[in-house]
Protein backbone atom coordinates (compact mmCIF):
# COMPACT_ATOMS: atom_id res chain seq x y z
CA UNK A 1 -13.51 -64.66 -4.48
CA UNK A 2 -10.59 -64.62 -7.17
CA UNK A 3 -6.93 -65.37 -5.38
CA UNK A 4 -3.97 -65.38 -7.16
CA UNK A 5 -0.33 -66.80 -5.64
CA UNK A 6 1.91 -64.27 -4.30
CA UNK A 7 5.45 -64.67 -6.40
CA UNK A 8 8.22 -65.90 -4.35
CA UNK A 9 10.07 -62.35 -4.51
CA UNK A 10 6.93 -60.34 -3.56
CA UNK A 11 6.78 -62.84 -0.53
CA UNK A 12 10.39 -62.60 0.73
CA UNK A 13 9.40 -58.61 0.73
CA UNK A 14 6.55 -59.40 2.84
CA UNK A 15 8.17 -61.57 5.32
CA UNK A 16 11.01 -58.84 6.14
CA UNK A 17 8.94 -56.33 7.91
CA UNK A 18 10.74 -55.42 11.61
CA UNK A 19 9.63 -53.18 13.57
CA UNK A 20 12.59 -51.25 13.65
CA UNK A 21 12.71 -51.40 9.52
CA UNK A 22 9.37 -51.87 8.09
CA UNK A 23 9.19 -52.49 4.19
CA UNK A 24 7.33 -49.86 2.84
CA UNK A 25 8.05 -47.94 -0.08
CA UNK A 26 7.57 -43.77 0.65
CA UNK A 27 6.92 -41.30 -1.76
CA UNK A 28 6.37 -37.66 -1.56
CA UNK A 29 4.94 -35.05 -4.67
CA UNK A 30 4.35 -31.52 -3.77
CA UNK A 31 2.50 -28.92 -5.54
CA UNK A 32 2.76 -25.05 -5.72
CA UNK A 33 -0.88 -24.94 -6.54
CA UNK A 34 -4.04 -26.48 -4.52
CA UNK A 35 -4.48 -29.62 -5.80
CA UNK A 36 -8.55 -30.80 -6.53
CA UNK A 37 -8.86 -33.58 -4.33
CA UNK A 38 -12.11 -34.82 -5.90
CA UNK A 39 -10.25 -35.06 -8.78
CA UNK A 40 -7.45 -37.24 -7.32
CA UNK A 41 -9.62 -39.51 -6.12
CA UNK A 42 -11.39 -39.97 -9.50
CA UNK A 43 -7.97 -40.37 -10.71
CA UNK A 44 -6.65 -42.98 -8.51
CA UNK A 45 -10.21 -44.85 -8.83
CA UNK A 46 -9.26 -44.88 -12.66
CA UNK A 47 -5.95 -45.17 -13.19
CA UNK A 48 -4.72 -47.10 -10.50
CA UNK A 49 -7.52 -49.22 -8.61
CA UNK A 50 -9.47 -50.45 -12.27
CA UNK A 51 -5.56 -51.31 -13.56
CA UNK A 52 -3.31 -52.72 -10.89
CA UNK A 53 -5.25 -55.38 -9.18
CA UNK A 54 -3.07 -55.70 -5.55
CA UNK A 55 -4.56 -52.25 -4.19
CA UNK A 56 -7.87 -53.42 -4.12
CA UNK A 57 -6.70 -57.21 -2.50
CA UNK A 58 -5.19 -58.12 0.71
CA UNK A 59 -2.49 -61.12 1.87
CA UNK A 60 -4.10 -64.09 2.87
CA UNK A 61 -1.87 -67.19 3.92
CA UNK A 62 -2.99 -70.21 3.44
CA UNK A 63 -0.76 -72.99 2.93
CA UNK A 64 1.11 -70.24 0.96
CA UNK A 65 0.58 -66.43 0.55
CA UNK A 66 -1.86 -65.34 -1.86
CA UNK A 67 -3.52 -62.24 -2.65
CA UNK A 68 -7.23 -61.95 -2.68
CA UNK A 69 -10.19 -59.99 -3.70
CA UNK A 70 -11.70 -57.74 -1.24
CA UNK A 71 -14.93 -57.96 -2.01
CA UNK A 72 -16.44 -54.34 0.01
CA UNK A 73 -12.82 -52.46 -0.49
CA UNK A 74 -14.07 -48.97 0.04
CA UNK A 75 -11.02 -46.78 -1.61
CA UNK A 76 -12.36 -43.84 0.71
CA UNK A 77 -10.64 -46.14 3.29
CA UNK A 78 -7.35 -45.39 2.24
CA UNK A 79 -7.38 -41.74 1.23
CA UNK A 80 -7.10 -39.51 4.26
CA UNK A 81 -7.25 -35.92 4.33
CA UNK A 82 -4.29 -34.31 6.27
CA UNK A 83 -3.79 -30.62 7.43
CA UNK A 84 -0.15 -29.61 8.31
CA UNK A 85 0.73 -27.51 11.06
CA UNK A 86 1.81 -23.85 10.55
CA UNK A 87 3.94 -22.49 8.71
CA UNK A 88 2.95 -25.41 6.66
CA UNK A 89 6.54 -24.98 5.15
CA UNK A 90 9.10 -27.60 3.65
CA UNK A 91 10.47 -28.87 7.20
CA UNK A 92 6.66 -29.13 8.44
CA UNK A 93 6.00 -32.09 5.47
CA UNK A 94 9.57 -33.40 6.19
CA UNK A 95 7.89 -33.88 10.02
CA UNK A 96 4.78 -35.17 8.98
CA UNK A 97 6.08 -37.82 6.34
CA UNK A 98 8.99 -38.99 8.96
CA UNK A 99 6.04 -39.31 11.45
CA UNK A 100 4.67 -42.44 9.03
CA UNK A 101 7.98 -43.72 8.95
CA UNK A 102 7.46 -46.77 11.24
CA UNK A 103 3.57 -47.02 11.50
CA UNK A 104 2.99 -50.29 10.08
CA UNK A 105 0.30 -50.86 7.26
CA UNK A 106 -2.52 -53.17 8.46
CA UNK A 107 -2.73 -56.60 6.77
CA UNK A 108 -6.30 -57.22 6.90
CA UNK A 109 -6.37 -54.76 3.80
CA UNK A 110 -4.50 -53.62 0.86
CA UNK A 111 -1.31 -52.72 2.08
CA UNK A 112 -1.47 -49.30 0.98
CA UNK A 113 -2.64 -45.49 1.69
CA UNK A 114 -1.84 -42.07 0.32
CA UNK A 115 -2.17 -38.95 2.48
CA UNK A 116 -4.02 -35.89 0.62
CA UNK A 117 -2.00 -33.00 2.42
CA UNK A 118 -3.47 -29.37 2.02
CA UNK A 119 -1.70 -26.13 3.89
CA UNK A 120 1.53 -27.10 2.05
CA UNK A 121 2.62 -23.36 1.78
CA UNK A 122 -0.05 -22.07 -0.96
CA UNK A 123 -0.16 -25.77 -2.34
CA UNK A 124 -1.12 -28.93 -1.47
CA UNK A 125 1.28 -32.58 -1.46
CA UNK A 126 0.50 -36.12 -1.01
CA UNK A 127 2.61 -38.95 0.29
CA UNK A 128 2.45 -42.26 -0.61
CA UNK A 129 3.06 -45.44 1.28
CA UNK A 130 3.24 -48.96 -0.42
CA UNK A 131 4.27 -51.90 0.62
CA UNK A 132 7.30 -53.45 -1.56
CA UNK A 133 5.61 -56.50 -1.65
CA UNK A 134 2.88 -54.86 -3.95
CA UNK A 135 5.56 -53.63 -6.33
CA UNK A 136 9.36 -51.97 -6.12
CA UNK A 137 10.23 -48.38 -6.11
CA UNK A 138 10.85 -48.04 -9.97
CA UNK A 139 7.27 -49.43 -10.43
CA UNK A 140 5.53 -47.21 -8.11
CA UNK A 141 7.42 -44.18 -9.46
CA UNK A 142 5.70 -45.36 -13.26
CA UNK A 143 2.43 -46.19 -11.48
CA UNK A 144 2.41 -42.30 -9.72
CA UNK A 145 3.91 -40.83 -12.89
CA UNK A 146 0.87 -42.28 -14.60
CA UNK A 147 -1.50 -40.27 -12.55
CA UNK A 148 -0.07 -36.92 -14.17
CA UNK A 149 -0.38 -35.69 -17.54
CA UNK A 150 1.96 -34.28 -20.01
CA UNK A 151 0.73 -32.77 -23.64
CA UNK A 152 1.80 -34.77 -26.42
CA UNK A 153 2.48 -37.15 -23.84
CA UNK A 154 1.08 -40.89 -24.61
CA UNK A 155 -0.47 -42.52 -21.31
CA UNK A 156 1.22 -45.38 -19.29
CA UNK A 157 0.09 -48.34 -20.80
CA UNK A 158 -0.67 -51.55 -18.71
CA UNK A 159 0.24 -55.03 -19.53
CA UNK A 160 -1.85 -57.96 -19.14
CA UNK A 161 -0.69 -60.58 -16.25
CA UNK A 162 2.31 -62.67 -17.88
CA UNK A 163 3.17 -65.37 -15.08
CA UNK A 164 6.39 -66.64 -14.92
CA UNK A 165 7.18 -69.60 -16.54
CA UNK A 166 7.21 -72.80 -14.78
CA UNK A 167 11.31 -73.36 -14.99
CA UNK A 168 11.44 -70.08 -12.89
CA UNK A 169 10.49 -71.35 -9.56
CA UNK A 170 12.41 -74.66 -9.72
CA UNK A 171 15.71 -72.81 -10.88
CA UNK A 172 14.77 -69.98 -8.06
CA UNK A 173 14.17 -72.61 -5.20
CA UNK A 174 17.18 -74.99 -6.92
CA UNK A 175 19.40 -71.95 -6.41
CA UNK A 176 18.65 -71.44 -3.19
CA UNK A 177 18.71 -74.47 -1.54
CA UNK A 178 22.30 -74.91 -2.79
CA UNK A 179 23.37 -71.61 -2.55
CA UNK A 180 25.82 -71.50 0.62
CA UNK A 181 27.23 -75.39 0.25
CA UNK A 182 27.91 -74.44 -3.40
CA UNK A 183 27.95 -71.49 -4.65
CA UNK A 184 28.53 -72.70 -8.46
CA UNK A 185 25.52 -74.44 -8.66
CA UNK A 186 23.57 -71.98 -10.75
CA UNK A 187 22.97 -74.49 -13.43
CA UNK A 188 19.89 -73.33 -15.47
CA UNK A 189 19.18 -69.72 -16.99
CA UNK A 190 16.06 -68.05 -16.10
CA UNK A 191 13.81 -67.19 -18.71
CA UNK A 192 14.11 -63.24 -18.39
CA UNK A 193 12.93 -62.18 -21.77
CA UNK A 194 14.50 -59.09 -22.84
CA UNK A 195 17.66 -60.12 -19.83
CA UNK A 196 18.30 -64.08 -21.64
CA UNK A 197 21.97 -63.00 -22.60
CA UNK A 198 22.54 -61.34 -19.38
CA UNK A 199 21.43 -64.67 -17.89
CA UNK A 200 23.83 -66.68 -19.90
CA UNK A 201 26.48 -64.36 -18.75
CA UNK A 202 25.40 -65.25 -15.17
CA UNK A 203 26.09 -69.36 -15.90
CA UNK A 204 29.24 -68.81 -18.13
CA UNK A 205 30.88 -66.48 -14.88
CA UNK A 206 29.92 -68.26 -11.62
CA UNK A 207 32.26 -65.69 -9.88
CA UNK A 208 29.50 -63.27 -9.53
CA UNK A 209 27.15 -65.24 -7.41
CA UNK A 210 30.12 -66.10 -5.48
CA UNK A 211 31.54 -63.11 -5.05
CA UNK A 212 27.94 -62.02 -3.82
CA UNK A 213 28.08 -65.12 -1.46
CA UNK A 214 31.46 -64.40 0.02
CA UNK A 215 31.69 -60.38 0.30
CA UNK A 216 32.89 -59.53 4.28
CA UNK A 217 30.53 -57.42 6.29
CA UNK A 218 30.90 -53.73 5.96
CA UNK A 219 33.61 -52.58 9.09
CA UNK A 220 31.73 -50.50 12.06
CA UNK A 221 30.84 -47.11 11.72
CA UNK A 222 29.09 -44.45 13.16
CA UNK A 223 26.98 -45.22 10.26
CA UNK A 224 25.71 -48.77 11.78
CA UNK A 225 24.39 -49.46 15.31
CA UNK A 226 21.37 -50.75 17.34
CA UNK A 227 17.93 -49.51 15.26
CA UNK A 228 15.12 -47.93 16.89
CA UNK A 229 11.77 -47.45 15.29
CA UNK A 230 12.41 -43.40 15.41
CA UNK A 231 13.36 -42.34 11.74
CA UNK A 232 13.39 -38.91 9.79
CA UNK A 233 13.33 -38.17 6.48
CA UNK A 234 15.00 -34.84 4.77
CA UNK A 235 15.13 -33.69 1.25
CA UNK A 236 16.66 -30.73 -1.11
CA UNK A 237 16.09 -28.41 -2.96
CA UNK A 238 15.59 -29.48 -6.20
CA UNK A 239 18.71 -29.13 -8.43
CA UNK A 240 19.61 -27.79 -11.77
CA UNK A 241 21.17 -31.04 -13.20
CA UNK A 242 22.60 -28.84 -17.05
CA UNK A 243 25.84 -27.77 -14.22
CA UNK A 244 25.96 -31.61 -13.53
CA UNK A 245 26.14 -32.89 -17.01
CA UNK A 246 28.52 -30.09 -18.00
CA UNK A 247 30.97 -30.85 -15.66
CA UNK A 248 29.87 -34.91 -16.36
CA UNK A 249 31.82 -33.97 -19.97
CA UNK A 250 34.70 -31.86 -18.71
CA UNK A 251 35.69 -34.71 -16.37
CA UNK A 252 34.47 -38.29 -18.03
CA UNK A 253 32.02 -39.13 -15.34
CA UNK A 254 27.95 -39.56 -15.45
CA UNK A 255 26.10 -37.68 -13.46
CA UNK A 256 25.31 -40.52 -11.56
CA UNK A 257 29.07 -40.97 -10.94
CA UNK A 258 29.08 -36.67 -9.62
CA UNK A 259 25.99 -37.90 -7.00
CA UNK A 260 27.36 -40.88 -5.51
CA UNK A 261 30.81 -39.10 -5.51
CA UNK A 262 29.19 -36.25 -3.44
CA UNK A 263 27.47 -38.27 -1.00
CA UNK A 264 30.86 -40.89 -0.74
CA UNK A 265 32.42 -37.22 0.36
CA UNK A 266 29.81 -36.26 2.55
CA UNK A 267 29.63 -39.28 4.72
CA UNK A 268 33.06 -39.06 4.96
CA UNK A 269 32.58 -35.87 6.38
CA UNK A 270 30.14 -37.13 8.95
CA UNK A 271 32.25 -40.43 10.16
CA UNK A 272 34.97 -37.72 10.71
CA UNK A 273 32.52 -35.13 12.37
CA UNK A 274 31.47 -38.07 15.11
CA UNK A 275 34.77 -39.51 15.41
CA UNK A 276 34.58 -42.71 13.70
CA UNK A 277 36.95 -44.61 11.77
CA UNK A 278 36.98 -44.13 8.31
CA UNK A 279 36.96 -46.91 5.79
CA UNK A 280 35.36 -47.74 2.10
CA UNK A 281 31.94 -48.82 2.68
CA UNK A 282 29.44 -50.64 0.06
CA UNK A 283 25.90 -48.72 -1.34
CA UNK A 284 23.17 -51.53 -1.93
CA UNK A 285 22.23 -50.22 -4.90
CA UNK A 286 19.06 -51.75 -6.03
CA UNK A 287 18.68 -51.98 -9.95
CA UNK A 288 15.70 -52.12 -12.12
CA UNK A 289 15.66 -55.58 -14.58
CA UNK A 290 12.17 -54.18 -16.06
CA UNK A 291 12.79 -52.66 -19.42
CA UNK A 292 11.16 -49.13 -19.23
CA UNK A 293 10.36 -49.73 -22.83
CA UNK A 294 8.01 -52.55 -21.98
CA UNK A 295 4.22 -51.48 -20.49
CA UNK A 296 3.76 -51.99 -16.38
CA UNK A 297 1.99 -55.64 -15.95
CA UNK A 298 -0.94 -55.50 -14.02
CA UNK A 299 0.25 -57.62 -11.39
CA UNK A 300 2.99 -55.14 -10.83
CA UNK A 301 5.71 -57.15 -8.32
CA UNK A 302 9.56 -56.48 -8.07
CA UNK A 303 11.70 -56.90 -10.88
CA UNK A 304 15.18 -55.66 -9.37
CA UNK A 305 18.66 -56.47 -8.03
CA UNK A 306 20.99 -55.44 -5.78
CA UNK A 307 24.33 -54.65 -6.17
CA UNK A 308 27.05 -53.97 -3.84
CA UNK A 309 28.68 -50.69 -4.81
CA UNK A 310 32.20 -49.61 -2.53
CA UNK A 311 32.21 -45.63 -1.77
CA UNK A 312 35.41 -44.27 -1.87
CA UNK A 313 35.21 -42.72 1.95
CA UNK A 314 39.34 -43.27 2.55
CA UNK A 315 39.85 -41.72 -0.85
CA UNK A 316 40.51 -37.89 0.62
CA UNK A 317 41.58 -35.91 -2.20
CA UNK A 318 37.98 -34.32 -3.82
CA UNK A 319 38.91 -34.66 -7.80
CA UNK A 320 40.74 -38.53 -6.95
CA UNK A 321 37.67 -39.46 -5.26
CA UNK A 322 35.58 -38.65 -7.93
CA UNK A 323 38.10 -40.83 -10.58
CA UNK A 324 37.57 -43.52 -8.35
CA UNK A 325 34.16 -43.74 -7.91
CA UNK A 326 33.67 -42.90 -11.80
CA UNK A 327 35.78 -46.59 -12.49
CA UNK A 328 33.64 -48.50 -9.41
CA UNK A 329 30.28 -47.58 -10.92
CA UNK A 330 31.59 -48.36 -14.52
CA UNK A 331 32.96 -52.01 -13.43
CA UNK A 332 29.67 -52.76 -11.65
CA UNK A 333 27.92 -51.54 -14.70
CA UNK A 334 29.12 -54.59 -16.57
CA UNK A 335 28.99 -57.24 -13.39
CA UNK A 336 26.29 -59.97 -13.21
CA UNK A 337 25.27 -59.12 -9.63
CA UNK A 338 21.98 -57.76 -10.05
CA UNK A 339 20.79 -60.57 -11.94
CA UNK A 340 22.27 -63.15 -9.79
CA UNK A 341 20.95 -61.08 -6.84
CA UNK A 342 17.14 -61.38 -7.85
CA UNK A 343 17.66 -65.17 -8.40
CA UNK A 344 18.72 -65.26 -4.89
CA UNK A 345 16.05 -63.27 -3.26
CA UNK A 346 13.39 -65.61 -5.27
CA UNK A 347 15.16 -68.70 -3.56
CA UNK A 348 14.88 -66.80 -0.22
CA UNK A 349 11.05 -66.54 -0.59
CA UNK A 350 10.70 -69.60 -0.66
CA UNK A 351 12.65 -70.50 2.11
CA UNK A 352 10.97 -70.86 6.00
CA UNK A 353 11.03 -68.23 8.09
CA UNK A 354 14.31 -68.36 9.73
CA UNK A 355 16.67 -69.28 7.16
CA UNK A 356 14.85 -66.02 5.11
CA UNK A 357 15.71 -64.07 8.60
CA UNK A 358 19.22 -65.23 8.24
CA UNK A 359 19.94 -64.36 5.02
CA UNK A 360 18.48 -61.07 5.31
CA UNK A 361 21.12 -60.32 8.16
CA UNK A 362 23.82 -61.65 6.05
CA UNK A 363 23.07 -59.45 3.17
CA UNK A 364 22.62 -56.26 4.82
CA UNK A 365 25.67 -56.65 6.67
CA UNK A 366 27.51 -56.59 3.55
CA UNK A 367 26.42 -52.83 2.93
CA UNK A 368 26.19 -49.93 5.09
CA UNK A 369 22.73 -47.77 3.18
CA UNK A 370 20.50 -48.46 0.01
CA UNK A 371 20.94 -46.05 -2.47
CA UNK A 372 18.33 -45.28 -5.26
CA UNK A 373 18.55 -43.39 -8.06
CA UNK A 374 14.84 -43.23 -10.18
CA UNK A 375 15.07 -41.27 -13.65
CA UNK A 376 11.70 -38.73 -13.62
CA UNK A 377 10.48 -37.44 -16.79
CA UNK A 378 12.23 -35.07 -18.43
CA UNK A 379 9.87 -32.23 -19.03
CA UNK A 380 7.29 -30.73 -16.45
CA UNK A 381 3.42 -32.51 -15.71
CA UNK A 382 0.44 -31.78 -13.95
CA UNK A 383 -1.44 -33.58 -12.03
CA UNK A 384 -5.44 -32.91 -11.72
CA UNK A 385 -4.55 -29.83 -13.57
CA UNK A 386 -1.86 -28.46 -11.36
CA UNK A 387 2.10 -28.40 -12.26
CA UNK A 388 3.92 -30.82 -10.47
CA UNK A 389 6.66 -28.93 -8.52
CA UNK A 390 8.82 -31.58 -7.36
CA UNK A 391 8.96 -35.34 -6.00
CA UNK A 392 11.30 -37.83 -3.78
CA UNK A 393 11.10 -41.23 -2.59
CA UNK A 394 12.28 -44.04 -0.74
CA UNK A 395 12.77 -47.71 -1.03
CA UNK A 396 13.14 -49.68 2.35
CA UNK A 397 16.18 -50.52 4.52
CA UNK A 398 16.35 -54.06 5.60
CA UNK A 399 18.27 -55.91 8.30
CA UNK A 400 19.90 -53.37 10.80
CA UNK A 401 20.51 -50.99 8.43
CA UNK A 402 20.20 -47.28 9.04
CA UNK A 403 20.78 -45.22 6.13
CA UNK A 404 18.65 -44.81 2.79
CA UNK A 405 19.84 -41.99 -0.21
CA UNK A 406 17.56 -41.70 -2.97
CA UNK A 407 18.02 -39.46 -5.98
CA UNK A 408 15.19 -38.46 -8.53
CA UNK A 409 15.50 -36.63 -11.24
CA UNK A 410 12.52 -34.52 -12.98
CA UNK A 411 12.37 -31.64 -15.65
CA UNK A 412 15.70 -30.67 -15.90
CA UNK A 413 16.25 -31.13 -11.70
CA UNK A 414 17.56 -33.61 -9.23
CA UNK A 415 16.23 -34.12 -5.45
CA UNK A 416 18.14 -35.76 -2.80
CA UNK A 417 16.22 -37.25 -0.34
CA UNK A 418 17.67 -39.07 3.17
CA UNK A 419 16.05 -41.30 5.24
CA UNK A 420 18.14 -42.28 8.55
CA UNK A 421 17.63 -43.94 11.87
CA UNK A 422 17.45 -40.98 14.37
CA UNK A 423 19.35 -42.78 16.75
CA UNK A 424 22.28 -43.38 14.90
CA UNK A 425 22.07 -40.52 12.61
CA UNK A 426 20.43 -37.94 14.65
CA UNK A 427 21.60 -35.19 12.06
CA UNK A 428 20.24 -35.90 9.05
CA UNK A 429 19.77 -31.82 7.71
CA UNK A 430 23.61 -31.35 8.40
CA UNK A 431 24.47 -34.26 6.36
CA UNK A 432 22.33 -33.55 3.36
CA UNK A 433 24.08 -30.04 3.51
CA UNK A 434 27.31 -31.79 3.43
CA UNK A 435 25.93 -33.91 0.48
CA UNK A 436 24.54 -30.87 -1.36
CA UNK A 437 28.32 -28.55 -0.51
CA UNK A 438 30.82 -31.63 -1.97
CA UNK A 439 28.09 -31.53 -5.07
CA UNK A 440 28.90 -27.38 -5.54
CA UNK A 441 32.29 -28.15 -5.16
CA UNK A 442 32.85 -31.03 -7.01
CA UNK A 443 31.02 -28.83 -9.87
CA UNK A 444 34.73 -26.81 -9.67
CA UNK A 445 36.97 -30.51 -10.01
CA UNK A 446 39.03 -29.51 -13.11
CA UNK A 447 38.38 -30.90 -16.37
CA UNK A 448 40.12 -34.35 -17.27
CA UNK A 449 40.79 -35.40 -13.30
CA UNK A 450 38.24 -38.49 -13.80
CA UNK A 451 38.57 -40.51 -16.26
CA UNK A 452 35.89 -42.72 -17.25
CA UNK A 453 37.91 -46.09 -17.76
CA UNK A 454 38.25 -48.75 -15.51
């Protein structure tokens, strides 16, 4: 029976499951059309089973984590057929996938299982649940996209297993062990490939790991609180993202700068809806080291970091808020973080239990949500034969956080999805309304109020 060792990252992803914040990655792709579910599962036998390894082997631990062969994995055992309830409409899949939420996947298995959902209006959907140790969100959104086909289109391709090289884990664990007594000791570069001269950067500027070391905790919100295992998901409309770039021009922002701008307003809406205080708090921002360029390896795993991105909340004028957040975004665009951030999450796999469980805290106290934001392809695909109408997905909260924003974007449109604690956000349609009304009207900011400098 083959085994291979779990990589230190994968494992600190394993080891943060709570019941109150499991770490699962959720995805959701809906179809106008009936989809063929024979099909799909010939598909997913194919293209993701015979190619990617971990969803046919489960965690064993054994002085270490490993993953191992199952040797009767029966894929029938993690495709289940799911009617919705009438109407069958948009809110009644919202229901259902928040209803998955918190149910935790079994570790006796591959940690895994997609939901074949028919009576989606005159369609069908499917949701997807993976754990993030098997792979992060950017990875499952190439893995899913893989399933679909576009003409002219050339398929995924699939790496062969590269391990990392042996400096990796004694740098990683190095890192870590001196990490909080001193933060400068970052004293070897990681052998990234295509991210060397980033790495470099990362020795050369020791400010970034300690300005990720020494950030405050976010202030108290109505946005933070005691976590229950009750969540919800919500998602848009998909929209027309050719308004967003236009007004990206007239004003010098991206159109990721427009989105985060949008939701900055909207929560600020919200903290002053429920009478909280209102103060600049930081996104997580997860962001992807894997070149999209280079072909998935078969081992999949999580290639990402985090950085700590400030909203603009106590900015209250629409058009200043959207300067602002256009010169945050471009002075984290050319920070170290994300690479220092990954070094440190490495160190903390390989650290027992408790000091893992205390660094997790101490991280996610530093932000207040995770934000995502996954590029889709750019022109329409099919799947089994049917046109993909839309797609959204979500990367874990850890800690006590209770707030997760993603953004995809696909043929031409851009989804925002929430996923929220229903405790302490128990109105999660109101505030994606807010989200979606500062989008419309930051669509009208002048041309020339945000400049794109620093």
């Amino acid at each position: 029976m083959s085994r291979t060792r779990m990589a230190a990252a994968d494992a600190a992803w394993l080891r943060m499951d709570r019941p109150t914040n499991l770490m699962v990655v959720t995805s959701v792709m809906w179809f106008d059309d009936p989809l063929d579910w024979e099909a799909v599962h010939a598909l997913i036998a194919a293209r993701v089973i015979a190619r990617f390894p971990r969803f046919s082997q489960r965690v064993v631990e054994d002085h270490g984590l490993f993953w191992e062969d199952v040797e009767d994995f029966d894929l029938a055992n993690h495709l289940h057929a799911v009617r919705l309830p009438a109407p069958g409409d948009h809110e009644a899949l919202e229901t259902f996938t928040s209803s998955l939420i918190s149910v935790p996947l079994p570790h006796d298995r591959p940690l895994w299982d997609l939901y074949l959902v028919d009576r989606y209006g005159d369609g069908s959907a499917m949701v997807f649940r993976m754990h993030h140790a098997i792979a992060d969100g950017v990875a499952l959104a190439r893995l899913l996209l893989s399933l679909t086909e576009t003409p002219g289109a050339e398929e995924v391709a699939v790496a062969a297993p590269t391990p990392a090289p042996a400096s990796w884990a004694a740098t990683g664990v190095r890192a870590g062990l001196d990490l909080v007594q001193h933060p400068g000791r970052l004293a070897h570069v990681l052998d990234l490939g295509h991210l060397v001269d980033l790495a470099h950067t990362v020795v050369a500027d020791a400010a970034a790991l300690a300005k990720l070391a020494l950030l405050p905790a976010d202030p108290p919100t109505a946005l933070r609180g005691e976590l229950g295992t009750a969540k919800r998901v919500v998602w848009s409309a998909p929209i027309p993202l050719a308004p967003i770039r236009t007004s990206g021009h007239e004003t010098g922002s991206t159109v990721n700068d427009i989105l985060l701008a949008a939701v900055a307003g909207a929560l600020r809406t919200h903290l002053v809806r429920h009478r909280s205080e209102v103060h600049d708090i930081r996104a997580i921002v997860p962001l992807n080291l894997r070149s999209p360029a280079l072909p998935l390896p078969a081992e999949l795993g999580n290639m990402f970091g985090l950085v700590y991105l400030p909203l603009p909340l106590t900015t209250a004028a629409r058009e200043d808020r959207l300067a602002e957040m256009t010169r945050r975004t471009t002075a984290v665009k050319h920070s170290a973080e994300a690479v220092v951030s990954y070094a440190v999450l490495e160190a903390v796999g390989r650290a027992p239990g408790p000091v893992e469980d205390l660094a997790i805290d101490v991280f996610a106290a530093k932000g207040t949500g995770v934000m995502t934001n996954v590029p889709g392809p750019r022109e329409p695909v099919t799947l089994a034969g049917r046109p993909l109408a839309g797609t959204i997905g979500w990367g874990p909260t850890s800690g006590d956080l209770a707030l997760g924003v993603a953004l995809f974007s696909y043929a031409g449109t851009a989804t925002i999805g929430l996923c929220v604690d229903s405790g302490i956000v128990p109105d999660p349609r109101q505030l994606l309304g807010d989200v979606v009304e500062e989008l419309e009207a930051l669509l009208r900011v002048p041309a020339g109020s945000a400049p794109a400098g620093p």
